[in-house]
N, C-alpha and C. Protein backbone atom coordinates (compact mmCIF):
# COMPACT_ATOMS: atom_id res chain seq x y z
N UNK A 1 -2.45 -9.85 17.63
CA UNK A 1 -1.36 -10.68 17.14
C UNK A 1 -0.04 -9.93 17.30
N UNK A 2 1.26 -10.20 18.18
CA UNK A 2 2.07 -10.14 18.02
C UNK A 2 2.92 -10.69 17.38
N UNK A 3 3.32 -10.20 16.10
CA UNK A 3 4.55 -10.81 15.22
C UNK A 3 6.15 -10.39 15.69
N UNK A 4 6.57 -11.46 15.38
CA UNK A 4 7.72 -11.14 16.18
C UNK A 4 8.77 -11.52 14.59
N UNK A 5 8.71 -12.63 14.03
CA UNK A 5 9.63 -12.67 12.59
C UNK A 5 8.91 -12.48 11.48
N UNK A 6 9.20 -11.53 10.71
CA UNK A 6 8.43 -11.18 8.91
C UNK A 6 9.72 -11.65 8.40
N UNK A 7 9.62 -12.15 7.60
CA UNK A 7 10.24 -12.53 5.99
C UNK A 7 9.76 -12.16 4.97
N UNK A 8 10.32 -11.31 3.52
CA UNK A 8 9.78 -11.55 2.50
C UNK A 8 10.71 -12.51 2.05
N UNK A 9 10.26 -13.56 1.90
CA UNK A 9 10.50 -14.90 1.43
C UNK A 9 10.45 -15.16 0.07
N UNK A 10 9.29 -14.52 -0.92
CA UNK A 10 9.06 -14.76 -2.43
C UNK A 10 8.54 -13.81 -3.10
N UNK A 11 9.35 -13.32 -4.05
CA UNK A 11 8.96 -12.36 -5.02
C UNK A 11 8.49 -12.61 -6.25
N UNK A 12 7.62 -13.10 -7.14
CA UNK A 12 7.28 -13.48 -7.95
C UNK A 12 6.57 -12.93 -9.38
N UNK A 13 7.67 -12.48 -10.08
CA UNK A 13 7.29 -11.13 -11.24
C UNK A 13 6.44 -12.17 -12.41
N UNK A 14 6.26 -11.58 -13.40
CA UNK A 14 5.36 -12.16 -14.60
C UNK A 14 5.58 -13.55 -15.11
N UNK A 15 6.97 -13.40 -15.29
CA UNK A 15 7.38 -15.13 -15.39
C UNK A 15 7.63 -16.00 -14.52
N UNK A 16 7.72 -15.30 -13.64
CA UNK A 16 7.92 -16.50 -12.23
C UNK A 16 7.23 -17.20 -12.28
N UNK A 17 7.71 -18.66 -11.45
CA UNK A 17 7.18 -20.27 -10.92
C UNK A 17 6.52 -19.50 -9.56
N UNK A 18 5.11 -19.57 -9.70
CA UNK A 18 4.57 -19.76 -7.85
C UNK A 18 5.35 -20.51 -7.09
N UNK A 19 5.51 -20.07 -5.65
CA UNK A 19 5.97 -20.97 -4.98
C UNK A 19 5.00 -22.26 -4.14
N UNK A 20 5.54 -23.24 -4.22
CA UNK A 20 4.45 -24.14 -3.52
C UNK A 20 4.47 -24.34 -2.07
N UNK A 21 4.23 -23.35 -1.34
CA UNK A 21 4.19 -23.29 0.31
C UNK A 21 3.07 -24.44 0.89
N UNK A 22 3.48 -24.48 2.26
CA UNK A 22 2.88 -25.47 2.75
C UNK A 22 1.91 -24.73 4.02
N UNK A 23 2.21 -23.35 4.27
CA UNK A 23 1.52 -22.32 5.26
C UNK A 23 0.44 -22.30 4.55
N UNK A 24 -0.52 -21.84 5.43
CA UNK A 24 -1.23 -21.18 4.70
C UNK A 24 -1.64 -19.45 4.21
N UNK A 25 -2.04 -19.07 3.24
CA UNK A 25 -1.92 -18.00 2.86
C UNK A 25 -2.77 -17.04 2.70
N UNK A 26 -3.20 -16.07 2.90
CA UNK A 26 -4.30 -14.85 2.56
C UNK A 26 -3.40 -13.68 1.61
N UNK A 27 -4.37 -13.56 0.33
CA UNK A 27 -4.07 -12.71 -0.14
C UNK A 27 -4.38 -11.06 -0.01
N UNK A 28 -4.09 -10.09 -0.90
CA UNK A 28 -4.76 -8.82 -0.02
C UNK A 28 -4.72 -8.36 -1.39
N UNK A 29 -6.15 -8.14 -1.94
CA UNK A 29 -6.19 -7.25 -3.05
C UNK A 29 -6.55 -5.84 -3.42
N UNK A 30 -6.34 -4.97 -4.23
CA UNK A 30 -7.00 -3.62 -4.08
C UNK A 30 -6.33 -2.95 -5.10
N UNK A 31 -7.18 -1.51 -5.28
CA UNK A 31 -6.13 -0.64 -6.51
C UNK A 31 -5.06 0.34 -6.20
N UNK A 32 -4.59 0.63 -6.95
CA UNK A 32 -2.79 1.40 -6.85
C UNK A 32 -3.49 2.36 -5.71
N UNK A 33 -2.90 2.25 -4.76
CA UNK A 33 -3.02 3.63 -3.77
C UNK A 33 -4.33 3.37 -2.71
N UNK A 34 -4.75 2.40 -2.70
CA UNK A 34 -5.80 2.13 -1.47
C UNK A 34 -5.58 1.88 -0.33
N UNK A 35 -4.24 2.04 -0.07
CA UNK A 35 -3.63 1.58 1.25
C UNK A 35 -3.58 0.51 1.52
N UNK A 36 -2.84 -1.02 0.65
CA UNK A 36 -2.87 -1.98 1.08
C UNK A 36 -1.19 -2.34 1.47
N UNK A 37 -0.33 -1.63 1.48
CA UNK A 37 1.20 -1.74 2.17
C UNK A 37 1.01 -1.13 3.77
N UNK A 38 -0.26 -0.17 3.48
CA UNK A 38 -0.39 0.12 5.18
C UNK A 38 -0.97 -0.64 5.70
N UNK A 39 -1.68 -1.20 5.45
CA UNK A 39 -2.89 -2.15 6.11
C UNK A 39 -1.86 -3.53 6.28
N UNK A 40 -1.33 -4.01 5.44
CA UNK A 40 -0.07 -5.36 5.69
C UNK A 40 1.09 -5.01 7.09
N UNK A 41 1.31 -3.75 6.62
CA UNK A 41 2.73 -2.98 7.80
C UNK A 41 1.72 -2.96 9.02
N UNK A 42 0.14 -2.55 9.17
CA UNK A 42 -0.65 -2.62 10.48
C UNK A 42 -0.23 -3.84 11.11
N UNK A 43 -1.01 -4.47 10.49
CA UNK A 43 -1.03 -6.50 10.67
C UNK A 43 0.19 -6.71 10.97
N UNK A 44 1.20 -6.70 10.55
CA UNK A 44 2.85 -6.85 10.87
C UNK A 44 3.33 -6.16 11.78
N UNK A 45 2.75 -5.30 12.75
CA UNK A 45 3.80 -4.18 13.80
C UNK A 45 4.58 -3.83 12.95
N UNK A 46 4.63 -3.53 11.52
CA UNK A 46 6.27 -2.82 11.22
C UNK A 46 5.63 -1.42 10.38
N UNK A 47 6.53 -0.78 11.01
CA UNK A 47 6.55 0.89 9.94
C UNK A 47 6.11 0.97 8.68
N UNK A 48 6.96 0.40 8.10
CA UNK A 48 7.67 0.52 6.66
C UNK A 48 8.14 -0.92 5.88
N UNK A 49 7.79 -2.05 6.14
CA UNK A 49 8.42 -2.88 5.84
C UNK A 49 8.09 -3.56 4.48
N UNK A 50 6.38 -3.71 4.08
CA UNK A 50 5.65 -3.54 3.04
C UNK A 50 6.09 -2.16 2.24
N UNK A 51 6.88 -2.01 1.36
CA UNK A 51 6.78 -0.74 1.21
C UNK A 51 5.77 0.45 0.68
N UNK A 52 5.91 1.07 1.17
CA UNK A 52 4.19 2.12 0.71
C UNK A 52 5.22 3.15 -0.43
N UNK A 53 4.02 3.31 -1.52
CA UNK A 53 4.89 4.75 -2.00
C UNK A 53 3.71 5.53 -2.82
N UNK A 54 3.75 6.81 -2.92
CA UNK A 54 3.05 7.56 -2.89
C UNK A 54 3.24 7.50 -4.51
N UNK A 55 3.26 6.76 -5.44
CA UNK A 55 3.63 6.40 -6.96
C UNK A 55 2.89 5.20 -7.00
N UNK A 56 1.37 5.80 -7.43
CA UNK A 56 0.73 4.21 -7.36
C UNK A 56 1.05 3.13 -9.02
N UNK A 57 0.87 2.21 -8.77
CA UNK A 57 1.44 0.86 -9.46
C UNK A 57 2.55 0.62 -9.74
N UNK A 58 3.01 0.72 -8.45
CA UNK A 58 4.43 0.42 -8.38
C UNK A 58 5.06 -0.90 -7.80
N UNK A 59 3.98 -1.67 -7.19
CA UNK A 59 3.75 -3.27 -6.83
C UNK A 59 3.49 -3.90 -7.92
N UNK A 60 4.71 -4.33 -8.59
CA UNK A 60 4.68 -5.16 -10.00
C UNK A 60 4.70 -6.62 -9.60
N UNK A 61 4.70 -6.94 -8.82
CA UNK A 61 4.92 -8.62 -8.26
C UNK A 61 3.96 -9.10 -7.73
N UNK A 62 4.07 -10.44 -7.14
CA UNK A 62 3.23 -10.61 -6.20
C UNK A 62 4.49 -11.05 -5.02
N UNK A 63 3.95 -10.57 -3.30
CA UNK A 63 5.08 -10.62 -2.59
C UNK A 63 4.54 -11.26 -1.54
N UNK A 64 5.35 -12.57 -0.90
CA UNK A 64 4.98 -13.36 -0.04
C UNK A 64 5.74 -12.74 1.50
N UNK A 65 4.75 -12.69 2.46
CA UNK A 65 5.61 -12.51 3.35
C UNK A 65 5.23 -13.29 4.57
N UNK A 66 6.60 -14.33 4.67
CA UNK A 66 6.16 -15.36 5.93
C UNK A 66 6.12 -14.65 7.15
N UNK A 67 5.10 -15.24 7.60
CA UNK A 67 5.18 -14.56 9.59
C UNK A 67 5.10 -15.71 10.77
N UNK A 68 6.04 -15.26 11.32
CA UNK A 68 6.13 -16.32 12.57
C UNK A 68 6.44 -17.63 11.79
N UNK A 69 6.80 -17.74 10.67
CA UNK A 69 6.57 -19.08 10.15
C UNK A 69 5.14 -20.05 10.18
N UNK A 70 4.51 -19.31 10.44
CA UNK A 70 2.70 -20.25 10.48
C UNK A 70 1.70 -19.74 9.64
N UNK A 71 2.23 -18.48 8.81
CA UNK A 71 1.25 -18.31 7.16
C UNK A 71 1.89 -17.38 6.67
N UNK A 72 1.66 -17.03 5.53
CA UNK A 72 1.75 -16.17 4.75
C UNK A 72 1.24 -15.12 4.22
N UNK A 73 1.53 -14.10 4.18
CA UNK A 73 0.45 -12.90 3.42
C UNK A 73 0.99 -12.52 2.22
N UNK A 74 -0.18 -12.58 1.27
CA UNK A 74 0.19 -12.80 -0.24
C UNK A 74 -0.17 -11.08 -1.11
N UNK A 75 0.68 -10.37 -0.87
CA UNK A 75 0.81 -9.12 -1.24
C UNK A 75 0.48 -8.53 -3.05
N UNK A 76 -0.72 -8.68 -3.62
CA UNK A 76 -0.74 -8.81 -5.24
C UNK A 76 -0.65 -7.25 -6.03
N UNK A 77 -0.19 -7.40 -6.95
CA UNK A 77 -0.10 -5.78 -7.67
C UNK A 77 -1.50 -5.36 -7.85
N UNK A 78 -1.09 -3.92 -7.03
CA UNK A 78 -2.58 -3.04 -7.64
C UNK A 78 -2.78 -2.60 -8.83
N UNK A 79 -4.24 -2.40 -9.01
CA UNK A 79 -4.56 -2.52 -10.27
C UNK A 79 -5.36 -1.28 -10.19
N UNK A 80 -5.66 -0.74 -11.91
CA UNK A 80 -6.46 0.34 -12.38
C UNK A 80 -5.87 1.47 -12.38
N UNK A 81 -4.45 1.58 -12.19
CA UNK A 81 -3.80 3.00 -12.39
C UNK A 81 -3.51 3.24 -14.47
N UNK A 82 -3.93 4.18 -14.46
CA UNK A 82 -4.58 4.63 -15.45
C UNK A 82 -3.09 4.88 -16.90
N UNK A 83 -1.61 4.97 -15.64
CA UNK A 83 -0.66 5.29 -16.88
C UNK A 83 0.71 4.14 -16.70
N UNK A 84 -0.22 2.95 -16.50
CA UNK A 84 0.60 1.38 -16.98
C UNK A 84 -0.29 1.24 -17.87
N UNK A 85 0.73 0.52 -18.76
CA UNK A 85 0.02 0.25 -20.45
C UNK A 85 -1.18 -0.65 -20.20
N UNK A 86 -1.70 -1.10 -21.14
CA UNK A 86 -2.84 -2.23 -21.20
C UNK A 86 -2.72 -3.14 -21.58
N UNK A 87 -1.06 -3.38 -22.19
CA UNK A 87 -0.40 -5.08 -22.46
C UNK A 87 0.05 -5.46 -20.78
N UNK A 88 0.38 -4.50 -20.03
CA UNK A 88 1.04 -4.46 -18.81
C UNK A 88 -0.05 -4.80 -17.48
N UNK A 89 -1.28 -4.42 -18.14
CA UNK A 89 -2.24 -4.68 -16.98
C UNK A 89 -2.66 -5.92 -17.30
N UNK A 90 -2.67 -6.51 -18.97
CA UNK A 90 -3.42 -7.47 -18.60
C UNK A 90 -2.34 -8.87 -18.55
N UNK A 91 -1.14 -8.67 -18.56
CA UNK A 91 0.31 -9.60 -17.74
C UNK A 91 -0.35 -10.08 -16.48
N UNK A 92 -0.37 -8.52 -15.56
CA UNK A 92 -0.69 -8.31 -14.22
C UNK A 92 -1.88 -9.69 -13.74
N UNK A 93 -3.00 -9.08 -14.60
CA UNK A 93 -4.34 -10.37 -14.50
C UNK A 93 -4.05 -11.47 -14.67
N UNK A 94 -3.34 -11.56 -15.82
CA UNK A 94 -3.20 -13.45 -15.91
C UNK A 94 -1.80 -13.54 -14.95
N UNK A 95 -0.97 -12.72 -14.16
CA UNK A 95 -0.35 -13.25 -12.82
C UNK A 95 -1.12 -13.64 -11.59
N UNK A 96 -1.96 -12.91 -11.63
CA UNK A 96 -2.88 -12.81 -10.52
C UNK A 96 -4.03 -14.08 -10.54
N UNK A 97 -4.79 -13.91 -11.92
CA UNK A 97 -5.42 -15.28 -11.76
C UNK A 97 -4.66 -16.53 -11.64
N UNK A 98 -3.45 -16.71 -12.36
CA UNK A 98 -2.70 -17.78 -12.63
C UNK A 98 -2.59 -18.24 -11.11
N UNK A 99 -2.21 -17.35 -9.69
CA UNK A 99 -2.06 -17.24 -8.71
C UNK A 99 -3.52 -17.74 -7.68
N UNK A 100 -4.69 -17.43 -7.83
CA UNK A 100 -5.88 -17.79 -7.98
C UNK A 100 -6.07 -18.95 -7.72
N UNK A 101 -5.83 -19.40 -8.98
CA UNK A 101 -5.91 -20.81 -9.77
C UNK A 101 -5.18 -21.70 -9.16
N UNK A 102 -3.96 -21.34 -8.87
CA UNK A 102 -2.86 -22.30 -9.09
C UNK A 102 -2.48 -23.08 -7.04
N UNK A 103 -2.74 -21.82 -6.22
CA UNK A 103 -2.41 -21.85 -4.86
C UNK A 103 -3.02 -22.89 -4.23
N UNK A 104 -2.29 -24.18 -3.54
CA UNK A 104 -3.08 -25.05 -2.94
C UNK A 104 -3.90 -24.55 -1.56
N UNK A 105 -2.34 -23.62 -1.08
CA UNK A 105 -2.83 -23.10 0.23
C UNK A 105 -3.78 -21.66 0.55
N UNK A 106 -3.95 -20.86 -0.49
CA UNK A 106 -4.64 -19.94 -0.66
C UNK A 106 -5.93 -20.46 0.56
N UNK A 107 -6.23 -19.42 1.83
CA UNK A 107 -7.42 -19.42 2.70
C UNK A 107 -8.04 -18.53 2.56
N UNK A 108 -8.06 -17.48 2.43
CA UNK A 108 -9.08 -16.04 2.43
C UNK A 108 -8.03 -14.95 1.27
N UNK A 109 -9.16 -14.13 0.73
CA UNK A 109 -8.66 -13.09 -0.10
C UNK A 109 -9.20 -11.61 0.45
N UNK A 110 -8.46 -10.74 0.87
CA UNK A 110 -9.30 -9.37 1.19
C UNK A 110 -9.09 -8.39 0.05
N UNK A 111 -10.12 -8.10 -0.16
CA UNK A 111 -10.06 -6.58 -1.10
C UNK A 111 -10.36 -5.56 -0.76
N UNK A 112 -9.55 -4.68 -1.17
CA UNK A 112 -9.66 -3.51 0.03
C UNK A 112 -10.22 -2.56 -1.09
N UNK A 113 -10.73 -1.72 -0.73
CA UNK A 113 -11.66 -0.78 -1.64
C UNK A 113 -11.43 1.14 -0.17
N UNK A 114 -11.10 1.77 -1.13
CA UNK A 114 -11.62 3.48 -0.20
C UNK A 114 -12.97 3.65 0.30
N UNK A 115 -12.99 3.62 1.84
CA UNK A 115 -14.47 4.01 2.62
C UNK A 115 -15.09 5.29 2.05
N UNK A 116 -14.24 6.25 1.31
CA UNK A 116 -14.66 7.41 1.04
C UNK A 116 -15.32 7.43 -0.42
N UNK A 117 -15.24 6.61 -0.67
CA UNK A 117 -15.97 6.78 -2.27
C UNK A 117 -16.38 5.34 -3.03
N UNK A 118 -17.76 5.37 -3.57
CA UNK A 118 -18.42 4.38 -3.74
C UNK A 118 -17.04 3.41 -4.87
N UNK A 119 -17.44 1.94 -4.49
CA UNK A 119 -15.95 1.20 -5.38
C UNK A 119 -16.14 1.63 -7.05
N UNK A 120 -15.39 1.44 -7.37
CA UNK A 120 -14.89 1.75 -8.96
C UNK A 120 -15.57 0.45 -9.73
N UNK A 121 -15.37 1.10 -11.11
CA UNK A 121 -15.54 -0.15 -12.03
C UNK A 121 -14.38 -1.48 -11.84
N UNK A 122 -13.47 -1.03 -11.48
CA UNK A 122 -12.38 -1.94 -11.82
C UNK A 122 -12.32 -2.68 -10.32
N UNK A 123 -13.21 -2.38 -8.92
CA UNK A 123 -13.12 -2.44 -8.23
C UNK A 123 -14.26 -3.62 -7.76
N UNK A 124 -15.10 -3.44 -8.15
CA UNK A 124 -16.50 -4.57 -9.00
C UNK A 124 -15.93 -5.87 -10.03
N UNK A 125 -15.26 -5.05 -11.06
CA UNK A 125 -14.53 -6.48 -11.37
C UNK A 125 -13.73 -7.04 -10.84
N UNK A 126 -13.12 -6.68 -10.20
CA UNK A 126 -12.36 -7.80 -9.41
C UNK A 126 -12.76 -8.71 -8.08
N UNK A 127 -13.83 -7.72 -7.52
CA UNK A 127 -14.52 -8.86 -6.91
C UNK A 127 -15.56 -10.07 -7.27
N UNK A 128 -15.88 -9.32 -8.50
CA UNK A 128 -16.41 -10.42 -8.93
C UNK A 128 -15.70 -11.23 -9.56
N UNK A 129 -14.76 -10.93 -10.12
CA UNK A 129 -13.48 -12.04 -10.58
C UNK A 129 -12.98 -13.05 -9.25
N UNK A 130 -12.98 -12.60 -8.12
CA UNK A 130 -12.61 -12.97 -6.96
C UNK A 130 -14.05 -14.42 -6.80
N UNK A 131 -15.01 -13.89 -6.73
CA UNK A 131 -16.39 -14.73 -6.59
C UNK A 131 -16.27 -16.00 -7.69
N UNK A 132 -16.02 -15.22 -8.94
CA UNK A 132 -15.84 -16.41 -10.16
C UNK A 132 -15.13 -17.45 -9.64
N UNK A 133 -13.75 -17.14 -9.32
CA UNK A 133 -12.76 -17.93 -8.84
C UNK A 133 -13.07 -18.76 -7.40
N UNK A 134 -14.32 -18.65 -6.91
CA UNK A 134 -14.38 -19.67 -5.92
C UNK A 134 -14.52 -18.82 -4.67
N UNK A 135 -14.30 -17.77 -4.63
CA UNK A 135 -13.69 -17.08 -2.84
C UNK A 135 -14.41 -16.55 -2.74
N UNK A 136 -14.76 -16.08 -1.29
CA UNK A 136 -15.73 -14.79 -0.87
C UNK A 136 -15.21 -13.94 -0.19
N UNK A 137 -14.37 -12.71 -0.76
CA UNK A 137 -13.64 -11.97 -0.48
C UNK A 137 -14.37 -11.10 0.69
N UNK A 138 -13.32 -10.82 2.23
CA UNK A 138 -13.87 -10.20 3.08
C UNK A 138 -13.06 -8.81 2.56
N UNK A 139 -14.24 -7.87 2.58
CA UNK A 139 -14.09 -6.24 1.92
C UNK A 139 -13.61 -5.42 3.12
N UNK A 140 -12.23 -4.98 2.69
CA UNK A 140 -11.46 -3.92 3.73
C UNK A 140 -11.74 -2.62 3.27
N UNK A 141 -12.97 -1.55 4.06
CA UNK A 141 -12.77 -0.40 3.58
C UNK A 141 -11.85 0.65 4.13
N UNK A 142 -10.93 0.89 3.63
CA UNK A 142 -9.89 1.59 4.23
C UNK A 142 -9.95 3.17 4.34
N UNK A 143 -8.92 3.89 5.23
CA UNK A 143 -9.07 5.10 5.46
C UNK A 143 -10.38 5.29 6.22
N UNK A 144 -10.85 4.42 6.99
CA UNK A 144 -12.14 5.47 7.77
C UNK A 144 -11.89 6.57 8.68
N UNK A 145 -10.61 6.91 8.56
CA UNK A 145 -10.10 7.76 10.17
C UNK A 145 -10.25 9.36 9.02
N UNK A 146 -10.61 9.01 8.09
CA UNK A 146 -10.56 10.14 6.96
C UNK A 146 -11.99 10.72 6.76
N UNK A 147 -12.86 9.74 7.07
CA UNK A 147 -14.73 10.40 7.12
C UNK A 147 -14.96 10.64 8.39
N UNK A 148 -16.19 11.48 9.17
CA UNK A 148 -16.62 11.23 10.38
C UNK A 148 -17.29 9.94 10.73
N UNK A 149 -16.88 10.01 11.93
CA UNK A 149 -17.77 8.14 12.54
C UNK A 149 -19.16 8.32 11.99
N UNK A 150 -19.88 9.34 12.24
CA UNK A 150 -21.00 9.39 11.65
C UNK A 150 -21.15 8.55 10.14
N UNK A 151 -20.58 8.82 8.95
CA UNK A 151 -20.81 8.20 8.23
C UNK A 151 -20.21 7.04 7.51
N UNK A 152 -19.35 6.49 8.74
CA UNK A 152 -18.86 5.07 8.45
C UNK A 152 -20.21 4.16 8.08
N UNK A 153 -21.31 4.03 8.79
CA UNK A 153 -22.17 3.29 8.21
C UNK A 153 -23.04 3.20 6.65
N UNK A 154 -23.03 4.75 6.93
CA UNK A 154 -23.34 4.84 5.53
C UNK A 154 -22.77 4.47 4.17
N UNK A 155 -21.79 4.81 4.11
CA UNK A 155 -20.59 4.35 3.24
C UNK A 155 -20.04 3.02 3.09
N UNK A 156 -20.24 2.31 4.18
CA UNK A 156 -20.03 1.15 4.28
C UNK A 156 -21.45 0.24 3.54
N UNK A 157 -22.45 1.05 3.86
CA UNK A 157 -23.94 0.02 2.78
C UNK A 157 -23.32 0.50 1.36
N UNK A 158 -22.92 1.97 1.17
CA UNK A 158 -22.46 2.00 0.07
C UNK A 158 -21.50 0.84 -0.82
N UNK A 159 -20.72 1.10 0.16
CA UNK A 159 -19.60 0.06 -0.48
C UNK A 159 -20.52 -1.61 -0.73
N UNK A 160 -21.35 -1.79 0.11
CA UNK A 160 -21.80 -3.29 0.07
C UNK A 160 -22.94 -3.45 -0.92
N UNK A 161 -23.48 -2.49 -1.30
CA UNK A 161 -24.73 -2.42 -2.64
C UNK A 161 -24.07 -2.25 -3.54
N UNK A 162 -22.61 -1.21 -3.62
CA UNK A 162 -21.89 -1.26 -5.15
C UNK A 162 -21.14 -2.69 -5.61
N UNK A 163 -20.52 -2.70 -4.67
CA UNK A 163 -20.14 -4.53 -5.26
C UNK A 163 -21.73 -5.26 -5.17
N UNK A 164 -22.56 -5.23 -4.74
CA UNK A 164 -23.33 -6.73 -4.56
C UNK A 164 -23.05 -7.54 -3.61
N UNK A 165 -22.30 -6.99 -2.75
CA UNK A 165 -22.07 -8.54 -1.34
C UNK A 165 -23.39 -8.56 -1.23
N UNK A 166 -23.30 -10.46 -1.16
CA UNK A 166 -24.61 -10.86 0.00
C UNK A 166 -24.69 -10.64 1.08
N UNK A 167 -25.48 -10.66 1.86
CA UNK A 167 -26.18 -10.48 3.39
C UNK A 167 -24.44 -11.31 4.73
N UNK A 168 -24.14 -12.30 3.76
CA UNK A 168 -23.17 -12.83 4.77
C UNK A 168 -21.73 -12.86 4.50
N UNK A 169 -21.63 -11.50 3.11
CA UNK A 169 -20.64 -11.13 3.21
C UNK A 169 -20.03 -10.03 4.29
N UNK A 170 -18.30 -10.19 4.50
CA UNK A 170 -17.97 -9.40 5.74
C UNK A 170 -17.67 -8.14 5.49
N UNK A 171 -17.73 -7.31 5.72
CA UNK A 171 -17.10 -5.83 5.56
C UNK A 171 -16.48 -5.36 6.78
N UNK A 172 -15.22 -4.57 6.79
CA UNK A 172 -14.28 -4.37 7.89
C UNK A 172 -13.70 -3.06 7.45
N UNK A 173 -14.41 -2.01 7.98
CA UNK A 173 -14.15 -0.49 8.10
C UNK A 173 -12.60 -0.44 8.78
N UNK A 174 -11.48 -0.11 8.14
CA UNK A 174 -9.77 0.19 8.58
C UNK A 174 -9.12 1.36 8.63
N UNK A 175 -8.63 1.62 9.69
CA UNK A 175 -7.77 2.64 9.23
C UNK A 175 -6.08 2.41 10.06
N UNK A 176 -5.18 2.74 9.03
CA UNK A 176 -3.74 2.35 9.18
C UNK A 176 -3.23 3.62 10.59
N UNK A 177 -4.16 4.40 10.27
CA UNK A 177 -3.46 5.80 11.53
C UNK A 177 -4.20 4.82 12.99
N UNK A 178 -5.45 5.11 13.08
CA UNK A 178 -6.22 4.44 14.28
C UNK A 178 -5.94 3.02 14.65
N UNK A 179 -5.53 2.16 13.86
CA UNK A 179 -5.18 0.62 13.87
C UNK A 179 -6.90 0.15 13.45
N UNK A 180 -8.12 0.74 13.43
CA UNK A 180 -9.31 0.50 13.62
C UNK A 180 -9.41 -0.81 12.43
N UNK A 181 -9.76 -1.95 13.48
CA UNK A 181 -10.54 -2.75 12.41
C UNK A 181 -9.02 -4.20 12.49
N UNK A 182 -7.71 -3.63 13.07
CA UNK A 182 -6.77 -4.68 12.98
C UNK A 182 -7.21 -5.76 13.86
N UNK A 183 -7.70 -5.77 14.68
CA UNK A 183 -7.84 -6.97 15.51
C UNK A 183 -8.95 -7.80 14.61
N UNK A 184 -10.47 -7.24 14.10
CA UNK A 184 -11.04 -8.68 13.77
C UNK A 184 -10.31 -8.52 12.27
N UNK A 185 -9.03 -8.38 11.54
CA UNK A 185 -8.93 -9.00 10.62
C UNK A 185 -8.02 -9.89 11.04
N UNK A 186 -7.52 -9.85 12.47
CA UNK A 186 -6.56 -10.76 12.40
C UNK A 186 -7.51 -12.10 13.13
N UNK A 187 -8.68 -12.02 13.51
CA UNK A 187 -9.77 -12.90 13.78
C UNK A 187 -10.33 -13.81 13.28
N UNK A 188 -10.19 -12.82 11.30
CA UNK A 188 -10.67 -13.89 10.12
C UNK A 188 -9.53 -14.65 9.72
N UNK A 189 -8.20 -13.75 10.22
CA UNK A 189 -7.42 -14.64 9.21
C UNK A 189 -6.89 -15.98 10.72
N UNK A 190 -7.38 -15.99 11.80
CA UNK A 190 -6.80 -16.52 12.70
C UNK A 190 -8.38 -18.14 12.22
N UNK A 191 -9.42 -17.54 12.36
CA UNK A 191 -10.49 -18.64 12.04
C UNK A 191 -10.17 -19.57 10.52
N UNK A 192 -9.38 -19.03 9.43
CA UNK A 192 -9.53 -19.43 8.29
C UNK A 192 -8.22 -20.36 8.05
N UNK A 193 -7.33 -19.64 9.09
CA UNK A 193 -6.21 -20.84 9.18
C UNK A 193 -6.30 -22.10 9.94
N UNK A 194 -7.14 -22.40 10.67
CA UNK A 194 -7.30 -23.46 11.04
C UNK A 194 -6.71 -23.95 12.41
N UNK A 195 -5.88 -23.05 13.02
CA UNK A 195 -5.15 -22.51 14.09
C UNK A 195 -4.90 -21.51 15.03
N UNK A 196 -4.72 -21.46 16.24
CA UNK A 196 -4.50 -20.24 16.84
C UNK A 196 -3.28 -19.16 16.50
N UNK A 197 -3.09 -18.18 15.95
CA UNK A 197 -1.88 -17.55 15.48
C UNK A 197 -2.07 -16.30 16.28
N UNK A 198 -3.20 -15.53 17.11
CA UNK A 198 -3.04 -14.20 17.16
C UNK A 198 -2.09 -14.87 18.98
């Protein structure tokens, strides 16, 4: 996929009105620091444009960013950093489900989880919060350019026995240095829109 126009178009903090877009949208979920501003800036050709920062939970919003004008990528605050309060995380949740709930155009949700270490508690709940809510989140394990190829597979059953994916859930080994893994996500999100976009 070559993108040629990004917009962040909608910023949407705790009290915000969702916006009611007519694109369609994929969200990208994961916890403070899993690399999901790199993995968006992959998908986008841009550097820096998602901003990354080495200060995890620092994505207090949720951030829309139109591309090409033919969908959206729905950027949500990471979660499970340990020194935002716990009135503050659970704002965060009912933004996020409210968001869930509320999106007509919502098509696919990815959650991205670290290839290097089996998912977290908080990392389980949210996919299964993800499942509750209707979706079958395709699992981005990120950083594989950080293990040897050798044990991408391994780690990857890891990752798929600690959540519980079924047999026909997807898993997509990433890494933001190698690009590894950008083309079939732009495959799922090209099949789920209903259109050719790459």
């Amino acid at each position: 996929m070559n993108v040629v126009k990004v917009n962040l178009e909608t910023v949407c903090g705790i009290t915000s009105k969702l916006p009611e877009n007519l694109l369609p949208e994929f969200a990208f979920a994961g916890k403070s620091n899993v690399g999901k501003s790199s993995l968006i800036n992959a998908l986008m050709n841009r550097k820096s444009y998602a901003r990354t920062s080495g200060q995890p939970g620092k994505t207090q919003t949720i951030n829309f960013y139109n591309i090409d004008e033919k969908l959206y990528f729905v950027d949500l605050p990471g979660y499970g950093y340990a020194k935002v309060s716990q009135e503050l995380r659970a704002k965060w949740g009912r933004m996020i489900e409210r968001y869930l709930k509320g999106s007509a155009q919502l098509k696919l949700i990815f959650l991205l989880v670290d290839i290097r270490h089996a998912p977290s508690e908080n990392d389980c709940d949210m996919y299964n919060w993800i499942v509750y809510h209707g979706f079958l989140p395709v699992v981005i394990a990120t950083k594989a350019d950080k293990i040897n190829r050798s044990q991408v597979a391994k780690q990857c059953a890891l990752v798929r026995s600690t959540l519980g994916m079924p047999k026909e859930g997807i898993l997509i080994p990433f890494s933001a240095e190698t690009k590894q893994g950008r083309e079939e996500i732009w495959q799922r999100i090209e099949e789920e829109s209903g259109e050719a976009v790459i």
